[in-house]
Protein backbone atom coordinates (compact mmCIF):
# COMPACT_ATOMS: atom_id res chain seq x y z
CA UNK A 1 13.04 -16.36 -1.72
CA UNK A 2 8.98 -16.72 -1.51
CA UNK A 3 6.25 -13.67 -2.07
CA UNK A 4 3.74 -12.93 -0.60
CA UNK A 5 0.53 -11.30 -2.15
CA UNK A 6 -1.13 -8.47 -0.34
CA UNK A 7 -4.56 -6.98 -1.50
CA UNK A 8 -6.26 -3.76 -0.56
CA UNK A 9 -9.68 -3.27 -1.73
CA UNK A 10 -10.61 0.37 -1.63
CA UNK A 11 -14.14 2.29 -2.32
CA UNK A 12 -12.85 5.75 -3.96
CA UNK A 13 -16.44 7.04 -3.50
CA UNK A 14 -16.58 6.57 0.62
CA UNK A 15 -12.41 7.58 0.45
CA UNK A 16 -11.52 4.66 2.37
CA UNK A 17 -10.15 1.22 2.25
CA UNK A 18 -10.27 -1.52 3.77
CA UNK A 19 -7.22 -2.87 6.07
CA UNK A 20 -4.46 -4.95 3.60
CA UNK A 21 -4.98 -8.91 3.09
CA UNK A 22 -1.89 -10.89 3.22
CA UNK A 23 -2.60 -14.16 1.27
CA UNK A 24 -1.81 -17.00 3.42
CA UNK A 25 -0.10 -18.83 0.15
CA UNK A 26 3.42 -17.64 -0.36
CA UNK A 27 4.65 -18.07 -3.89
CA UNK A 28 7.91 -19.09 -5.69
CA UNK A 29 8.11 -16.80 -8.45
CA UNK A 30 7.08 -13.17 -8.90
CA UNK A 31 5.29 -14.48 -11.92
CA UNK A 32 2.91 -16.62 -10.19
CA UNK A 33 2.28 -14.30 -7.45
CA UNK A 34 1.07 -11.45 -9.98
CA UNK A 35 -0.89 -13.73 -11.97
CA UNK A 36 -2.95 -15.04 -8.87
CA UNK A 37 -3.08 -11.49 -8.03
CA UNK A 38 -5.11 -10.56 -10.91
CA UNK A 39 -7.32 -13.70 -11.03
CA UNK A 40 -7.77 -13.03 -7.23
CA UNK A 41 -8.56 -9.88 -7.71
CA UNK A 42 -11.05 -10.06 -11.26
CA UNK A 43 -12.90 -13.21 -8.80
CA UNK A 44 -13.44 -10.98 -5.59
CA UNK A 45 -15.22 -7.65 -8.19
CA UNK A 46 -17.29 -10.55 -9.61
CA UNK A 47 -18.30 -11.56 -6.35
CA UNK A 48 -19.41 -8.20 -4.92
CA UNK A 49 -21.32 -7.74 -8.30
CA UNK A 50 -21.22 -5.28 -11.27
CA UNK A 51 -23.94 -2.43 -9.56
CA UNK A 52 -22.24 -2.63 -5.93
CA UNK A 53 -18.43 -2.11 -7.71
CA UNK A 54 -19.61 0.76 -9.77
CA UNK A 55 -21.77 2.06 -7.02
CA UNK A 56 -19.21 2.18 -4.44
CA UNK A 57 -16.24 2.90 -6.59
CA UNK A 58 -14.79 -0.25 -5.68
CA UNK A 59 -11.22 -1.24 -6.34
CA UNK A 60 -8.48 -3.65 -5.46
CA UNK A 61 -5.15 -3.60 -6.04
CA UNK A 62 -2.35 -5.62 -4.96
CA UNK A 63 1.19 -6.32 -4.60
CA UNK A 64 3.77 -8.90 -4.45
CA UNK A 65 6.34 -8.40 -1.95
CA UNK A 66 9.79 -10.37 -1.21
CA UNK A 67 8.72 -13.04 1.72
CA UNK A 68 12.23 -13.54 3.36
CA UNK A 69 12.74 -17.24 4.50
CA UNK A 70 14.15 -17.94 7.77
CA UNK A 71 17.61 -18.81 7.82
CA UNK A 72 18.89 -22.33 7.67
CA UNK A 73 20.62 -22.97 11.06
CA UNK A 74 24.10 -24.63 11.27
């Protein structure tokens, strides 16, 4: 089995967020997926900027989901 990382980046001051990013990557361990998560995540806040994160409220989350591989035909 793969996973798949999906983010959601949300602004809790305009009570909305923004439709969920499946990462195009699929990973082989739950381990890796979670740890790209949170570097993913950490780079995208730096990106947007200190004032625009705190101003906005932004956040992202993210999980990593079970990617099921298509079966093997015989």
């Amino acid at each position: 089995m793969k996973f798949v990382l999906i983010l959601m980046m949300c602004s809790y001051s305009a009570n909305t967020c923004m439709p969920p990013l499946e990462w195009p990557q699929k990973f082989d361990s739950g381990y890796d997926c979670s740890i790209f998560g949170y570097e993913e995540a950490a780079r995208k806040l730096k990106e947007i900027g200190k004032e625009e994160v705190n101003e906005y409220k932004i956040s992202i989350t993210f999980t990593c989901a079970l990617f099921p591989e298509p079966e093997a035909e015989t």
